[in-house]
Protein backbone atom coordinates (compact mmCIF):
# COMPACT_ATOMS: atom_id res chain seq x y z
CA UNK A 1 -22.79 11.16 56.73
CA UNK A 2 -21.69 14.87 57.43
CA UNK A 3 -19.60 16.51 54.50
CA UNK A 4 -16.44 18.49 55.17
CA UNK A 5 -16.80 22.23 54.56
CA UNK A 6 -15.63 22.47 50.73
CA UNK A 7 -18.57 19.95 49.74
CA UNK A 8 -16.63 16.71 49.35
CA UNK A 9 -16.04 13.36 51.55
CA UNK A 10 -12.66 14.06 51.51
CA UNK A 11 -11.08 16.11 54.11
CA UNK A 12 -7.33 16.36 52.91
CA UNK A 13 -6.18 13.79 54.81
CA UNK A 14 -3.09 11.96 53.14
CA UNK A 15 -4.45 8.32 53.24
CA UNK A 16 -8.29 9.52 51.68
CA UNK A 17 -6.22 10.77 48.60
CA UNK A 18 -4.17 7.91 48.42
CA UNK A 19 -7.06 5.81 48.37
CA UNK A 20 -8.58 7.60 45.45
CA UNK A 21 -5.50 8.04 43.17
CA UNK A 22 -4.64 4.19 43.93
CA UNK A 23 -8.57 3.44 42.66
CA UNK A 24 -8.01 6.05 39.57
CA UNK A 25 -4.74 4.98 38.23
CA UNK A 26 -5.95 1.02 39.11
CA UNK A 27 -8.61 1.89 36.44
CA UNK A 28 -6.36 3.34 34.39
CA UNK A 29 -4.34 0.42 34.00
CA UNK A 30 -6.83 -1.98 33.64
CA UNK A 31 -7.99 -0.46 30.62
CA UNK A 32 -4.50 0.32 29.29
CA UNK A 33 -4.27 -3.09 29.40
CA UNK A 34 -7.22 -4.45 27.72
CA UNK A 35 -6.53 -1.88 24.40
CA UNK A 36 -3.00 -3.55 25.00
CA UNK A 37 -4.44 -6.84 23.97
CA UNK A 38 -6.61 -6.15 22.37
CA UNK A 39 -3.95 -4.70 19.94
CA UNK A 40 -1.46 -6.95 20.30
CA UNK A 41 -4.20 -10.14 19.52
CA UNK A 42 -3.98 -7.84 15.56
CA UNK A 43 -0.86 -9.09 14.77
CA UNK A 44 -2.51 -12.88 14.67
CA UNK A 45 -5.48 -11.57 12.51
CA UNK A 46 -2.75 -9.66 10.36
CA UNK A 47 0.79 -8.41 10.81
CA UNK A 48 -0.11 -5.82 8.27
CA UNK A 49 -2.98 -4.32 10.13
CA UNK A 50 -0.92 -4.65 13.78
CA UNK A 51 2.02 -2.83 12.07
CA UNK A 52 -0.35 0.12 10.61
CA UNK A 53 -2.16 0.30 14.21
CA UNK A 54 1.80 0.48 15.98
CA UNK A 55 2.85 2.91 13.29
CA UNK A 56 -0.55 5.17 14.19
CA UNK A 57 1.08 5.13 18.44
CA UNK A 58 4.43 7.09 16.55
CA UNK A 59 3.12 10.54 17.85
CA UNK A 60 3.78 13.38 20.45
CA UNK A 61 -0.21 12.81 21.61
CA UNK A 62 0.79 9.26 22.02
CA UNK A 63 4.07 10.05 23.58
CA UNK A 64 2.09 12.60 25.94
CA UNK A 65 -0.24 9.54 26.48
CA UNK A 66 2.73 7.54 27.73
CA UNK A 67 4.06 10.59 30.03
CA UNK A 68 0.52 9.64 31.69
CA UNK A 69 0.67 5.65 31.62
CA UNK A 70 4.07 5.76 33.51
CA UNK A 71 2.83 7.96 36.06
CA UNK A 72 -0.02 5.31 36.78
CA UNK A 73 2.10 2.92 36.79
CA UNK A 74 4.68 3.72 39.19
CA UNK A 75 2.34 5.75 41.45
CA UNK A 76 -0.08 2.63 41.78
CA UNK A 77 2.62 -0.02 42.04
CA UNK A 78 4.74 2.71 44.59
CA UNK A 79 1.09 2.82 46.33
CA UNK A 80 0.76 -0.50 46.12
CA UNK A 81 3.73 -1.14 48.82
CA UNK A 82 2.60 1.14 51.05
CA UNK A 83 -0.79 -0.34 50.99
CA UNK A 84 0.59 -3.82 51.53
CA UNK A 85 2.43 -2.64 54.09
CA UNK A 86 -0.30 -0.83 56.12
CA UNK A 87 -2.05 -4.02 56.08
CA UNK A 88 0.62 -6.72 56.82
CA UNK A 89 3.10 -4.59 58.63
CA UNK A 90 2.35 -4.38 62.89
CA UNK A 91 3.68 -0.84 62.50
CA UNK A 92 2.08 0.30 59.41
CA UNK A 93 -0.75 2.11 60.37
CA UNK A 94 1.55 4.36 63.05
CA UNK A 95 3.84 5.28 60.19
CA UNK A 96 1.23 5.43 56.98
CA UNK A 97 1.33 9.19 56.40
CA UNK A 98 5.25 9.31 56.47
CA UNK A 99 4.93 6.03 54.10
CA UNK A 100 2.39 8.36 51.54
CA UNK A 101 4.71 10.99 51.57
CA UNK A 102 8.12 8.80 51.27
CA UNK A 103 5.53 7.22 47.78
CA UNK A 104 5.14 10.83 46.69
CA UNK A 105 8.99 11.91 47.15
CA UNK A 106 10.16 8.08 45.56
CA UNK A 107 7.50 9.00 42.67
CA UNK A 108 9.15 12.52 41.82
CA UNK A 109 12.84 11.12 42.14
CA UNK A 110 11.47 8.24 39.96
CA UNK A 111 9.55 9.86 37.41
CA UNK A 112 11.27 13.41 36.82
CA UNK A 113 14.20 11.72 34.71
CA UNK A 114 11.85 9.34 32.79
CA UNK A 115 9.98 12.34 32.12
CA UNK A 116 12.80 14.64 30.86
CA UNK A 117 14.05 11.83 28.51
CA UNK A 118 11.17 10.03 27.47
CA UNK A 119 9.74 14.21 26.62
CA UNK A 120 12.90 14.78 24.71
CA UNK A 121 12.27 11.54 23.09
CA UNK A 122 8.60 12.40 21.63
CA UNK A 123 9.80 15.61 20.81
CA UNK A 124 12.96 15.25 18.98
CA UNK A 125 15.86 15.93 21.74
């Protein structure tokens, strides 16, 4: 397999990117979610322990943490659509790099105000 000129399989191309932020923030969740249970399970071992292990996630790291969880979220599920329709639309493929950009201009309208007031949350506003 040749590689592109900078030294990676990637060549810029809108869907290749996709492809690997879909994979990255799929991971992302999937581990988000198994700490999630994992933590949540606590409160049937002891409500004392889950409450001390909630009271720890009360922090601006933890807040900044979230900032990053919501991204992955809404990018992958945003993604997600876009993938779906690539595959089950006729017209999909034809329209799939105005569909990754219309994901990436939905994200910032989507995520700039959570980000402003979740931020202002976390740090006092």
């Amino acid at each position: 397999m040749a590689s592109s000129p900078a030294g990676t399989l990637y060549r810029g191309r809108e869907g290749m990117w996709s492809w690997v932020a879909h994979r990255l923030t799929g991971v992302t969740l999937f581990f988000f979610l198994f700490v999630h249970v994992i933590d949540i399970s606590m409160v049937r071992v002891s409500p004392e322990v889950f409450n001390r292990v909630v009271d720890t996630y009360k922090n601006p790291i933890v807040g900044l943490m979230e900032v990053g969880l919501v991204a992955a979220f809404l990018f992958h599920a945003l993604n997600g659509i876009r993938v779906i329709l690539v595959d089950f639309w006729s017209q999909g493929p034809r329209y799939q790099k105005q569909m990754t950009y219309g994901v990436l201009v939905l994200f910032v309208v989507l995520f700039v105000p959570f980000l402003i007031r979740h931020l202002s949350n976390v740090f006092g506003g």
